[in-house]
Protein backbone atom coordinates (compact mmCIF):
# COMPACT_ATOMS: atom_id res chain seq x y z
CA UNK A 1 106.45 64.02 37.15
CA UNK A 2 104.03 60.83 37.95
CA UNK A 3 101.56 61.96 41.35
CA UNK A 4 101.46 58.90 43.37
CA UNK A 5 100.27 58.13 47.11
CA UNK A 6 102.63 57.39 49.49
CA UNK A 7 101.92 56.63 53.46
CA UNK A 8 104.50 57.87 56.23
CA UNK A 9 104.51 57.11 59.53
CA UNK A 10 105.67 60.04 61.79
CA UNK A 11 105.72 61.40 65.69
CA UNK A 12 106.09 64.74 67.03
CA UNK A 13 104.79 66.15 70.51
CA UNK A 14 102.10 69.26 70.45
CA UNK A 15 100.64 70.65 73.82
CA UNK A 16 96.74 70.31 73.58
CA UNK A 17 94.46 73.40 74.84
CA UNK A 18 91.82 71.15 76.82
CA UNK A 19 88.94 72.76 78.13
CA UNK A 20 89.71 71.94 81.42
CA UNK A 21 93.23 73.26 81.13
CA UNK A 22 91.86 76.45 80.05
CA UNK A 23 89.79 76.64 82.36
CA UNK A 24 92.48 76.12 85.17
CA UNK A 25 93.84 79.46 83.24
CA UNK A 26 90.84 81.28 83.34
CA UNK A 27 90.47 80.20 87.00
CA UNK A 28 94.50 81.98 87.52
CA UNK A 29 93.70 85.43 86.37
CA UNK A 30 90.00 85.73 88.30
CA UNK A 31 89.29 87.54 90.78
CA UNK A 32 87.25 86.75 94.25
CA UNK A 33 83.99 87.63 93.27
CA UNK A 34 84.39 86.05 89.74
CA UNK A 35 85.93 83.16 91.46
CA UNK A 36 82.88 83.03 93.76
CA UNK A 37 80.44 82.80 91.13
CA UNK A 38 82.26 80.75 88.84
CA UNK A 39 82.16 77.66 92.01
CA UNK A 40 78.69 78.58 92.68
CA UNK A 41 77.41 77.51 89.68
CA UNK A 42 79.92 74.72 89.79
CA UNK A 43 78.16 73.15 93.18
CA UNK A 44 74.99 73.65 91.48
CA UNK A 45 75.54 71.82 88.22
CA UNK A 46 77.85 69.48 90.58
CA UNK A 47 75.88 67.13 92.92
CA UNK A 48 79.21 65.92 94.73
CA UNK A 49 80.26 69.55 95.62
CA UNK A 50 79.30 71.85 98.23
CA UNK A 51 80.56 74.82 99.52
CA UNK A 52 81.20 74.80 103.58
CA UNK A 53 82.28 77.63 105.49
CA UNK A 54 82.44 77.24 109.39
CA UNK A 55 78.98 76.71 110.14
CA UNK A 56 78.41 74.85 107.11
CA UNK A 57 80.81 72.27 108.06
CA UNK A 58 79.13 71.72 111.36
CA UNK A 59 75.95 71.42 109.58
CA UNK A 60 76.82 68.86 107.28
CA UNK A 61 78.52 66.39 110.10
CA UNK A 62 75.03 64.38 110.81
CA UNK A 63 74.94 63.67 107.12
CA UNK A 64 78.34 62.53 106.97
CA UNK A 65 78.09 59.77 109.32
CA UNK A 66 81.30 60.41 111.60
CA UNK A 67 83.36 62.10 108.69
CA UNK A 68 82.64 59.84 105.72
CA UNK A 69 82.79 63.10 103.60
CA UNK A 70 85.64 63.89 102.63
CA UNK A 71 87.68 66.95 102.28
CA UNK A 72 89.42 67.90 98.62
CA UNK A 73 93.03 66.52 99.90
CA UNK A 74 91.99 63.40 100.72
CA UNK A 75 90.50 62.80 98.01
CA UNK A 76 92.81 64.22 95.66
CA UNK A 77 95.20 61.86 97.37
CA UNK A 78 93.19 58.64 96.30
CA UNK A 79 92.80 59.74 93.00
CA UNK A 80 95.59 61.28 91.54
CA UNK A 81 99.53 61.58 92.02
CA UNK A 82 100.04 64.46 89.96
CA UNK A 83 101.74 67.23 91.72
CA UNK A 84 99.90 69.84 93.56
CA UNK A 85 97.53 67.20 94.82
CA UNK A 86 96.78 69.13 97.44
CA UNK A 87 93.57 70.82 98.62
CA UNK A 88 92.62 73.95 97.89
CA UNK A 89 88.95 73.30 99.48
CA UNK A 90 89.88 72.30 102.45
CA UNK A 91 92.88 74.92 103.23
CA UNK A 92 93.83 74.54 107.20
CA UNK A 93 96.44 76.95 108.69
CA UNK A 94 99.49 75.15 106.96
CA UNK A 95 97.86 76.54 103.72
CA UNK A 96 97.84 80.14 105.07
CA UNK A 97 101.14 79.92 107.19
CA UNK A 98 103.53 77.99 105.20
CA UNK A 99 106.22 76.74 107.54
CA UNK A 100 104.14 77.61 110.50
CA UNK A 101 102.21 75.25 112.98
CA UNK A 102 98.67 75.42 113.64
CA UNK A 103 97.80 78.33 116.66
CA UNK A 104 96.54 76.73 119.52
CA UNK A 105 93.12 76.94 118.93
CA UNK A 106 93.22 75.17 115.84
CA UNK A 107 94.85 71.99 117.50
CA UNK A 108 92.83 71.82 120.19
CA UNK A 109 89.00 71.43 120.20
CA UNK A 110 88.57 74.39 122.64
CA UNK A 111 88.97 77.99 122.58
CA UNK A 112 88.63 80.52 125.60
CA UNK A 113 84.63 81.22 124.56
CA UNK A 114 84.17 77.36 125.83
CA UNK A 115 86.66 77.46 128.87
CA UNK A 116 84.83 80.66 129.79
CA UNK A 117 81.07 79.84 128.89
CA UNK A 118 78.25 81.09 131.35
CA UNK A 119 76.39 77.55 130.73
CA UNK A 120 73.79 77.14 133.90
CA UNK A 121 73.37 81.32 134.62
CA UNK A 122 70.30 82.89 133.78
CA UNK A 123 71.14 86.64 131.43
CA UNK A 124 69.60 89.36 133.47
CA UNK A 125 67.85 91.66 131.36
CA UNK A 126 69.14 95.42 131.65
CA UNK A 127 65.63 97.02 131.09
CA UNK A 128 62.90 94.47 131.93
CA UNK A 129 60.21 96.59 131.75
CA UNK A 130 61.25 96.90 127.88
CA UNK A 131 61.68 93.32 127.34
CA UNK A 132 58.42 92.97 126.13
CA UNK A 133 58.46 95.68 123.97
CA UNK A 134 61.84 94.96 122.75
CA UNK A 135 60.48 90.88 121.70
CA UNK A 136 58.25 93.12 119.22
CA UNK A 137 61.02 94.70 117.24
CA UNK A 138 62.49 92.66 114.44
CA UNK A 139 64.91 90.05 115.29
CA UNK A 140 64.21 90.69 118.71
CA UNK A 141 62.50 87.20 119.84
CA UNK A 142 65.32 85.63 122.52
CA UNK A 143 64.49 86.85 126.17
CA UNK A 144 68.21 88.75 126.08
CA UNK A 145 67.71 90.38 122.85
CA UNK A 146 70.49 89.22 121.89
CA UNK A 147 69.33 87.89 118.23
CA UNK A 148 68.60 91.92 117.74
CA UNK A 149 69.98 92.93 114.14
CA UNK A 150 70.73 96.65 113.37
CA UNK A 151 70.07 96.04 109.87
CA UNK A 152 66.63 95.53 110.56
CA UNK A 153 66.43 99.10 110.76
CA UNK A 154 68.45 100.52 108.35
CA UNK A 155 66.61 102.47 105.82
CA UNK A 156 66.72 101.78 102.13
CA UNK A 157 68.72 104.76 100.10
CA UNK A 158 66.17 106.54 97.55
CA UNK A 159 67.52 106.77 94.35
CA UNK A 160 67.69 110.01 92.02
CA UNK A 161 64.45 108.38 90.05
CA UNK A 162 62.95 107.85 93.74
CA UNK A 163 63.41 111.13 94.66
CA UNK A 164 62.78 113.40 90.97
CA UNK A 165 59.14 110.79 90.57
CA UNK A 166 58.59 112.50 94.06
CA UNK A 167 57.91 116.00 92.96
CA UNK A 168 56.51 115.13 89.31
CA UNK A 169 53.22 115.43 90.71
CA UNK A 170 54.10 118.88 91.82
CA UNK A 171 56.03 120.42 88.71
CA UNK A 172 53.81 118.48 85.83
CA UNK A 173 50.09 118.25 85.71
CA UNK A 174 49.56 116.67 82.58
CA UNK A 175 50.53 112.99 82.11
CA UNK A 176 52.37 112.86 78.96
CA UNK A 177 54.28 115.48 80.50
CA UNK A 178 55.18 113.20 83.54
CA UNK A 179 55.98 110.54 80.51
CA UNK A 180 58.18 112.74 78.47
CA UNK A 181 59.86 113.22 82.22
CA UNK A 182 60.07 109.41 82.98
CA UNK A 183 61.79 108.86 79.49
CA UNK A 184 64.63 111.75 80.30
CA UNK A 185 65.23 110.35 83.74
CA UNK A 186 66.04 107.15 82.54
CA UNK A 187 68.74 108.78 80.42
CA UNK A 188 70.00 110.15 83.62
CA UNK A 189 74.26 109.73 84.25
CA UNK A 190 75.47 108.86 87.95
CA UNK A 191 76.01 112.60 88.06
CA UNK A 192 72.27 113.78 87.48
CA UNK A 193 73.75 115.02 83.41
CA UNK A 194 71.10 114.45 80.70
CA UNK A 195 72.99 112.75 77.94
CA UNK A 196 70.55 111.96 75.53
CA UNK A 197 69.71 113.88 72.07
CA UNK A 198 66.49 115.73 72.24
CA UNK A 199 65.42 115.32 69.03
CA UNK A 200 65.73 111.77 69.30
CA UNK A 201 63.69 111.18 72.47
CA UNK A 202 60.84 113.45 70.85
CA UNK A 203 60.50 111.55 67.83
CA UNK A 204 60.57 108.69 69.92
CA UNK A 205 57.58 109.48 71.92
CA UNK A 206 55.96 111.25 69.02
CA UNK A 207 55.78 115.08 69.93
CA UNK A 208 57.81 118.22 69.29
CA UNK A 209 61.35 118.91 70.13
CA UNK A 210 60.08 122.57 71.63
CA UNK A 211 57.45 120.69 73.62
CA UNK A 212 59.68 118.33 75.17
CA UNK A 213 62.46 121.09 75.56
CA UNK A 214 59.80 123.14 77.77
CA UNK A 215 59.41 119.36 80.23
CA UNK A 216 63.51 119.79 80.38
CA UNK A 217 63.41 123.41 81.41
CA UNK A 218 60.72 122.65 84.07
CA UNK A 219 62.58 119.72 85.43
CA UNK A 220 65.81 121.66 85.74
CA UNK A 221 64.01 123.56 88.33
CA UNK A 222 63.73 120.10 90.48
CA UNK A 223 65.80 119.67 93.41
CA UNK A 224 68.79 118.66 93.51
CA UNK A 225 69.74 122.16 91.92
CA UNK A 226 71.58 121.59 88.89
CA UNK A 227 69.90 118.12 88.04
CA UNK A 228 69.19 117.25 84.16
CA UNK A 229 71.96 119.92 83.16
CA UNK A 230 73.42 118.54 79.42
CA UNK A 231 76.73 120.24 80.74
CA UNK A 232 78.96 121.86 83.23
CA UNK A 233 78.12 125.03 82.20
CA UNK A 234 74.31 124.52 82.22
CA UNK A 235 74.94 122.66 85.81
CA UNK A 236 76.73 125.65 87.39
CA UNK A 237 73.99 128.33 85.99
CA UNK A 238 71.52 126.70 86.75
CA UNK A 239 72.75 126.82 90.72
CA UNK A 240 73.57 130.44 90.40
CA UNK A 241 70.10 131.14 88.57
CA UNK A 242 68.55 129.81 91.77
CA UNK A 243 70.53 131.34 94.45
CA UNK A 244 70.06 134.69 91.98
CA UNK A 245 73.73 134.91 91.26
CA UNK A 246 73.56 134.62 87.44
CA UNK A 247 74.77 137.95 86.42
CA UNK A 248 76.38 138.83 82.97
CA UNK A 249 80.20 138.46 84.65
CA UNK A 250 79.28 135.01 86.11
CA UNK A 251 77.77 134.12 83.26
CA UNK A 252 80.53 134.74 80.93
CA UNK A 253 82.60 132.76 83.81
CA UNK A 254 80.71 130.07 83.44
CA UNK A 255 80.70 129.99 79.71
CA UNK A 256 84.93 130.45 79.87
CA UNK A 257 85.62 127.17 82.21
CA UNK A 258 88.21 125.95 80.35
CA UNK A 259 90.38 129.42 81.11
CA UNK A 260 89.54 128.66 84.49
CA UNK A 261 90.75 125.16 84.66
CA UNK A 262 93.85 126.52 83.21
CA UNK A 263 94.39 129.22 85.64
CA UNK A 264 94.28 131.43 83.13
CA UNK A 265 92.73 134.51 84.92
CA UNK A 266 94.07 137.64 83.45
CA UNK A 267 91.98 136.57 80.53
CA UNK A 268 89.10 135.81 82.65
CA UNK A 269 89.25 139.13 84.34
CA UNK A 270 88.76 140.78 80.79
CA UNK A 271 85.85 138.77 79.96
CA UNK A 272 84.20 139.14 83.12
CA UNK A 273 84.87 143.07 82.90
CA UNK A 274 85.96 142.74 86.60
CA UNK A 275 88.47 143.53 88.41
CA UNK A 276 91.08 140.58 90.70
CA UNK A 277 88.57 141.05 93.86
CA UNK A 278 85.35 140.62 92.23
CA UNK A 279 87.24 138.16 90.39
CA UNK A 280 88.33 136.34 93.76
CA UNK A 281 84.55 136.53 95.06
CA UNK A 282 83.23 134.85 91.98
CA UNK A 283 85.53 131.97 92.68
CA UNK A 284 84.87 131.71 95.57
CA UNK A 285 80.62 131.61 94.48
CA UNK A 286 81.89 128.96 92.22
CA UNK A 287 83.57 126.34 94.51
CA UNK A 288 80.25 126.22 96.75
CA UNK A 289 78.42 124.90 93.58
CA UNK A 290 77.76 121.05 93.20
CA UNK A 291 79.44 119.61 89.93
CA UNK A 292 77.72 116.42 90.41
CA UNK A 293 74.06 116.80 91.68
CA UNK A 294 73.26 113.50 90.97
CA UNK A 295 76.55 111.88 93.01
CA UNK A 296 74.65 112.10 96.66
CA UNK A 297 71.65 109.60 95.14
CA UNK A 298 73.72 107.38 93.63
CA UNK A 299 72.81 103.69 94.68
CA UNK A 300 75.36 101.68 93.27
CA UNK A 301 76.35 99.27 95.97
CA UNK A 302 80.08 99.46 96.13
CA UNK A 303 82.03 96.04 97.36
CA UNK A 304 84.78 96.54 99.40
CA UNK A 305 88.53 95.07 98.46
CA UNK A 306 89.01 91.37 100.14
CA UNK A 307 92.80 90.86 99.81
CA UNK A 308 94.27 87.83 98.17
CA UNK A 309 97.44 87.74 100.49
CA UNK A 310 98.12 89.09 104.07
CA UNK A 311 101.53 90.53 105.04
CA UNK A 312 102.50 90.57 108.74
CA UNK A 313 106.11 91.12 110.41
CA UNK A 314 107.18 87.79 111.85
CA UNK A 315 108.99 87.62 115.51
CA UNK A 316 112.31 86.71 113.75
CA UNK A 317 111.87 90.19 111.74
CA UNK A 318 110.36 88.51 108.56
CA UNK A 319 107.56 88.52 106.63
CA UNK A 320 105.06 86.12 106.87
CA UNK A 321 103.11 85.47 103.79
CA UNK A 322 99.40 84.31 103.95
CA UNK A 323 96.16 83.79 101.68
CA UNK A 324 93.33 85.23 103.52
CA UNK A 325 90.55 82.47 103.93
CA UNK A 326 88.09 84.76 103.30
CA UNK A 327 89.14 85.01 99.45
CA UNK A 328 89.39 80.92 98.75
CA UNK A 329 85.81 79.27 99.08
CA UNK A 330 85.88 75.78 100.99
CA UNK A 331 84.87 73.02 98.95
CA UNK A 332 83.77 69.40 100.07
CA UNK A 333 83.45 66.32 98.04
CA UNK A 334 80.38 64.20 99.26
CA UNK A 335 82.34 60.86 99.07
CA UNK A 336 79.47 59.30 100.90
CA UNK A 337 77.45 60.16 98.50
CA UNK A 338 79.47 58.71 96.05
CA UNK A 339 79.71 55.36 98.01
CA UNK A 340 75.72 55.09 98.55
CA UNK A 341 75.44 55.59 94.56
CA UNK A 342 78.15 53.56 93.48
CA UNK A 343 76.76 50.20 95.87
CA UNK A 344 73.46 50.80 94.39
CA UNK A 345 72.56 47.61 92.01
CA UNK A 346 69.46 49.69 90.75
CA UNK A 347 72.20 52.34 88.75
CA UNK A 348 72.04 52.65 85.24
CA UNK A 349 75.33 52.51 83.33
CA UNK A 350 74.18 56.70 82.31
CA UNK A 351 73.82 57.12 85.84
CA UNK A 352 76.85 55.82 86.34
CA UNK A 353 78.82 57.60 83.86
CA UNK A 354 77.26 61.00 85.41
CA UNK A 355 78.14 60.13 88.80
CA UNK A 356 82.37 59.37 87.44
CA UNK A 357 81.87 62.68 85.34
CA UNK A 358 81.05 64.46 88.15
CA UNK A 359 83.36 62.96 90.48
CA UNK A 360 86.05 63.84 88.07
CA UNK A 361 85.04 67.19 87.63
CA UNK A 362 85.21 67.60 91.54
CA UNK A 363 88.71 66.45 91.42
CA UNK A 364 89.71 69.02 88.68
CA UNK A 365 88.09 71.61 90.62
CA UNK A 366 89.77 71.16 93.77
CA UNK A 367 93.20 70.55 91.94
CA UNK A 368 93.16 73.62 90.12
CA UNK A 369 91.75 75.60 93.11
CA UNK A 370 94.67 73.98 95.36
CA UNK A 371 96.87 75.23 92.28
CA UNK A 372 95.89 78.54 91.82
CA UNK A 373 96.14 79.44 95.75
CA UNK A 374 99.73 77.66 95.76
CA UNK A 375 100.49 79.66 92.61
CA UNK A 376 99.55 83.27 94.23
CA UNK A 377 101.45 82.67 97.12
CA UNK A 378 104.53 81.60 95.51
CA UNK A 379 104.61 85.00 93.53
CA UNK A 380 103.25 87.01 96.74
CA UNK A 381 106.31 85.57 98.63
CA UNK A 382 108.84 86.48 96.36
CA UNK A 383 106.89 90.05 95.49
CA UNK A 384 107.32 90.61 99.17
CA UNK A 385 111.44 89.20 99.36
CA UNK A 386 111.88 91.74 96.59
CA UNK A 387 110.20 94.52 97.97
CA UNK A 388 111.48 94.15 101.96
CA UNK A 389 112.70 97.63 102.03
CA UNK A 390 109.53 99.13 100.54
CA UNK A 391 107.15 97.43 103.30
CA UNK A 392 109.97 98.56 106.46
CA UNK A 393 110.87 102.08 105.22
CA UNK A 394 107.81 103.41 102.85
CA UNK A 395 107.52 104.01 98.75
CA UNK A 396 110.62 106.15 98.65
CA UNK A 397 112.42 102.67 99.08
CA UNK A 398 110.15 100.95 96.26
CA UNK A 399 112.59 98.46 93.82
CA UNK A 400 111.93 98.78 90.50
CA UNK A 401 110.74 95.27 89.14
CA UNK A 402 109.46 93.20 86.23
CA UNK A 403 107.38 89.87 85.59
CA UNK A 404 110.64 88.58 84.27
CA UNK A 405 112.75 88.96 87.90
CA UNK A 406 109.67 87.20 89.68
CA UNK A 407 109.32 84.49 86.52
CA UNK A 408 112.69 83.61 87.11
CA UNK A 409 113.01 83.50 90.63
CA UNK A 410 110.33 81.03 90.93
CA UNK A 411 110.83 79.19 87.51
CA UNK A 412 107.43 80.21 86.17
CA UNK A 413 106.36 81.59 82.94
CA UNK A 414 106.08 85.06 82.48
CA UNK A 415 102.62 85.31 81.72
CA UNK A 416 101.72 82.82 84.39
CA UNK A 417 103.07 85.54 86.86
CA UNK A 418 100.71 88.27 84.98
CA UNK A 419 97.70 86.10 85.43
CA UNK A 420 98.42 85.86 89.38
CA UNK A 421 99.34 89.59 89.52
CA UNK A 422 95.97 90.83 87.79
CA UNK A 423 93.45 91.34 90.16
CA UNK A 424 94.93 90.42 92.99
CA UNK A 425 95.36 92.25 96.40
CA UNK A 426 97.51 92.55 99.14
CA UNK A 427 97.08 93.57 102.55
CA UNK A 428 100.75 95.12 104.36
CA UNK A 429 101.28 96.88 106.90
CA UNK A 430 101.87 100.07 104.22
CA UNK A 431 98.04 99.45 103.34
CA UNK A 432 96.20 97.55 100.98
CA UNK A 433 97.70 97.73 97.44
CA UNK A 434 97.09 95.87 93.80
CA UNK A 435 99.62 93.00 93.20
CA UNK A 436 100.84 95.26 89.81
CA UNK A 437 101.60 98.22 91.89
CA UNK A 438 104.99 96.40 92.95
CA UNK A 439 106.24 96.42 89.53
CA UNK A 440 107.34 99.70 87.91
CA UNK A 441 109.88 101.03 85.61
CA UNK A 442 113.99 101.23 86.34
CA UNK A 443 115.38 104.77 86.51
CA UNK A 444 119.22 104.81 86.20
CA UNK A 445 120.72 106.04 89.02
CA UNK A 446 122.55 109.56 88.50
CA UNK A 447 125.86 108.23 90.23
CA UNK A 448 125.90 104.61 89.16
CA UNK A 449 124.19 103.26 92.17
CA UNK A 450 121.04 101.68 92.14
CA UNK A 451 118.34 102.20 89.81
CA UNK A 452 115.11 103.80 90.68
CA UNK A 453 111.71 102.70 90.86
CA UNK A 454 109.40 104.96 88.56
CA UNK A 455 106.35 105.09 91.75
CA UNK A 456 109.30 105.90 94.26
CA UNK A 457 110.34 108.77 91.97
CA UNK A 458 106.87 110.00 90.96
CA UNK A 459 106.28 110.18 95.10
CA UNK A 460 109.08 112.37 95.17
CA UNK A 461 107.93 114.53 93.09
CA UNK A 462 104.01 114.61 94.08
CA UNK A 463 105.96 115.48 97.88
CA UNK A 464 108.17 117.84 96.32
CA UNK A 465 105.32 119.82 94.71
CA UNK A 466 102.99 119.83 97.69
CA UNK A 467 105.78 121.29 99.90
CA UNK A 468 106.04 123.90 97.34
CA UNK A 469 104.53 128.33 98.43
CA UNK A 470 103.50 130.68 96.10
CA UNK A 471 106.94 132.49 96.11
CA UNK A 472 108.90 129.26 95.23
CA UNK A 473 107.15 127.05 92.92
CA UNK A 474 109.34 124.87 91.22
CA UNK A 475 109.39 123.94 86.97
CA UNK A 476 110.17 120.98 85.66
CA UNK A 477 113.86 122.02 85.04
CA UNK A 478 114.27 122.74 89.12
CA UNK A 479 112.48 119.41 89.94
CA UNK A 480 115.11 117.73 87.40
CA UNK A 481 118.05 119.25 89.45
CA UNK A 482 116.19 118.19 92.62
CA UNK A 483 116.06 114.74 92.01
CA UNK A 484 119.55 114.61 90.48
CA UNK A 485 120.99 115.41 93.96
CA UNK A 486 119.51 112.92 95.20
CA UNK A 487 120.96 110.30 92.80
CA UNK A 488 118.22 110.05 90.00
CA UNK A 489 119.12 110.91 86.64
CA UNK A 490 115.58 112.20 84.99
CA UNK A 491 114.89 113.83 81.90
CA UNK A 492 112.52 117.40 81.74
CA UNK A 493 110.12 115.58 79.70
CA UNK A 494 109.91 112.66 81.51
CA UNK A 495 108.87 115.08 84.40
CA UNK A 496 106.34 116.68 82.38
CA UNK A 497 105.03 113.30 81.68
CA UNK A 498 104.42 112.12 85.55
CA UNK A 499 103.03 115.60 86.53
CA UNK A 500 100.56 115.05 83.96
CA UNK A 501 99.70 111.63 84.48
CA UNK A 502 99.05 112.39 88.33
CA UNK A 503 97.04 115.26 87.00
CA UNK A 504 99.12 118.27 88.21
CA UNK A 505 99.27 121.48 86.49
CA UNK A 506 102.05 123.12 85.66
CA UNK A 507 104.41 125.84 87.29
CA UNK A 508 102.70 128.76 85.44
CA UNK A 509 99.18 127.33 86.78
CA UNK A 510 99.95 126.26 90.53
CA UNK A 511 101.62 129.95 90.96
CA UNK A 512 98.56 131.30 89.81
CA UNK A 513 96.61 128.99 91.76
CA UNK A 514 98.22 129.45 95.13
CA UNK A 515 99.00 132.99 94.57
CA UNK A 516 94.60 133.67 94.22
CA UNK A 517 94.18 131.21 97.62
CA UNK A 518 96.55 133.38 99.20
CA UNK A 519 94.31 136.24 98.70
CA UNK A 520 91.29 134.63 99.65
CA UNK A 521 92.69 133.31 102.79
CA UNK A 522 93.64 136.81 103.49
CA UNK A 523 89.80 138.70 102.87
């Protein structure tokens, strides 16, 4: 068979990954912070962007020349006709109250801080004789004090390494022994735990594993009590050791902790060669003990939870769905400055193409944010038509769901509906939960009714247990009758399964449990 070279013409579709349409995906599934630091180095790179918040806004008018700049929308509008032209930079009430006019405030120029002002009247001073004093303190320089900031004051939390280099000077007189110190508390956990090798960290530094085992010993005597413990055990006798607790029976408690987490104290009563009240006072030793000595230094700044979405009751006993402003950054196009460049006769044709980069990169950007924020409510507002009986009546009422019901209700893609779910929080009057915790598993219903929702029956059973006394604790075989009189058809081991995975012991365990409170609530 002769080879031969032959040219065919053909056409066929294929969807191209772009980078920008994979970054609109990336920009989906982030959440606020990553969002926020994703535009921040956007308006930085970006010399059309900036980021405007209230005051900002204000600020920028003078520049703008009576409103030349120009907000995301209008821009959008003059640039593109692709759906969802919209801005996302500029979001006004209709944004966060779809279907809803502006409040009155936002349609009129005026609020009651301006009706109301006290424009012409002097501010009497409540202590005059400390105004001067008071112009002194830190933010403290109008006549009224009124500029005064309480976080001026504040004092900055000393960390565990703040505090332990604190009383080196007093446990170690040599300095290599304040070195071989400085290396272990570096190895420090959040907890105050050493979890390092010893033998590693003295060939590091070049001396002997007894030498720096003495440093260790010494700095286990440091305050917090318990600190550079390598485990529980060592972190609990080293507390007793100091309070002079540290007998032979608490010791060999402390060396049996796993019988203890397992309620197990027969055994423990054996080992400790004591009998059930000495037994019941060394608990009771125990449970003052700090597990965590390290956990009241710890000075990781923790960010709070700014919700995505905001769920309040409407007057015609709805739900009104809302993105909180707070979690969308405001971004303005400066269209003057595009005009003043663009005019210019002195503009390169690279300065040029930089300028309609950038100006098309501002486009995308406010596109895909006015996208994204369109996209989240869409799924928040049919999460919250699904789950109407959950937000009037509790989590017994919780609907079992799936990315598919909310996919097809609002003729999205499945994993476009993941994307918007990750990450994402929503305020209700129920509290402040994770967009995922609305979908759970079905449970068939035990009469043919409706199914269950897996979270609605694992609440029934976290209430059932925690109603439960010491003479009537109930196995996994009377929780399975429970819930089948009440219409949900559960298997034992399915049971067994949710008590584990919300970390409650078993029947054998919580008798024994309650059954030792109950004698230490009555000595």
């Amino acid at each position: 068979m002769a080879l031969s070279a032959n040219l065919f013409l053909r056409q066929h579709q294929s969807l191209v990954m772009t980078p920008q349409l994979m970054q609109s995906i990336q920009l989906l599934q982030m959440t606020h912070l990553e969002l926020m630091s994703f535009i921040s180095q956007e308006v930085e790179k970006n010399p059309l962007l900036d980021m405007a918040t209230d005051e900002g806004e204000q600020a920028a008018e003078p520049r703008t020349n009576g409103g030349d700049e120009m907000s995301s929308a209008t821009q959008n509008e003059s640039s593109s006709g692709e759906e969802g032209g919209g801005s996302s930079a500029s979001l006004d009430s209709e944004w966060y109250e779809p279907g809803h006019g502006n409040s009155l405030n936002d349609r009129l120029d005026a609020n009651f801080d301006a009706a109301l002002s006290d424009e012409g009247t002097a501010i009497r001073a409540d202590a005059p004789e400390l105004l001067g004093q008071w112009k002194s303190m830190p933010g403290g320089g109008s006549e009224s004090g009124d500029s005064y900031d309480l976080d001026d004051f504040v004092a900055g939390q000393i960390s565990i390494r703040d505090h332990l280099n604190q009383q080196f000077p007093f446990a170690l007189a040599k300095p290599g022994d304040r070195l071989i110190a400085a290396v272990l508390t570096d190895h420090l956990d959040e907890a105050g735990y050493l979890r390092v090798d010893l033998r590693e960290i003295a060939a590091r530094l070049g001396e002997a594993p007894e030498h720096v085992s003495a440093v260790l010993e010494t700095l286990q005597g440091l305050d917090p009590p318990g600190i550079f413990a390598r485990s529980l055990s060592e972190c609990l006798s080293i507390q007793l050791s100091q309070r002079n607790r540290l007998d032979p029976a608490m010791q060999a408690l402390v060396d049996n902790l796993e019988l203890l987490a397992k309620r197990d104290f027969c055994s423990l009563k054996k080992l400790c060669g004591v009998d059930e009240e000495d037994l019941i006072d060394m608990l009771s030793e125990i449970r003052k003990l700090n597990p965590k000595p390290g956990s009241g230094f710890e000075n990781t700044i923790l960010e709070s939870v700014i919700p995505d979405i905001d769920v309040r009751p409407a007057p015609d006993g709805s739900w009104r769905v809302e993105l909180n402003s707070d979690a969308l950054p405001r971004i303005l196009i400066n269209q003057n400055y595009v005009t003043a460049v663009g005019k210019g006769s002195k503009a390169s044709d690279k300065d040029q193409a930089f300028l309609s980069e950038c100006l098309q990169n501002a486009n995308w950007l406010t596109r895909s944010l006015d996208q994204r924020a369109r996209t989240i409510v869409k799924v928040a507002s049919e999460i919250v038509r699904q789950q109407d009986a959950f937000l009037r009546y509790g989590v017994d009422h919780l609907r079992p769901l799936n990315l598919k019901t909310v996919a097809d209700a609002i003729k999205m893609h499945e994993s476009t509906v993941s994307r918007v779910t990750s990450n994402k929080y929503m305020l209700t009057p129920r509290g402040l939960f994770e967009l995922k915790y609305f979908f759970s598993v079905s449970i068939n219903s035990a009469e043919g009714g409706d199914n269950h929702s897996a979270e609605a029956v694992r609440h029934r059973i976290r209430t059932m247990i925690a109603q439960e006394s010491a003479d009537a604790v109930l196995s996994d075989d009377d929780i399975v009758h429970t819930l089948k009189s009440t219409g949900v058809d559960l298997a034992r081991r399915t049971v067994a399964k949710y008590r584990e995975a919300m970390n409650i012991p078993s029947s054998v365990h919580r008798r024994r449990e309650k059954r030792a409170m109950a004698k230490v609530a009555a000595i």
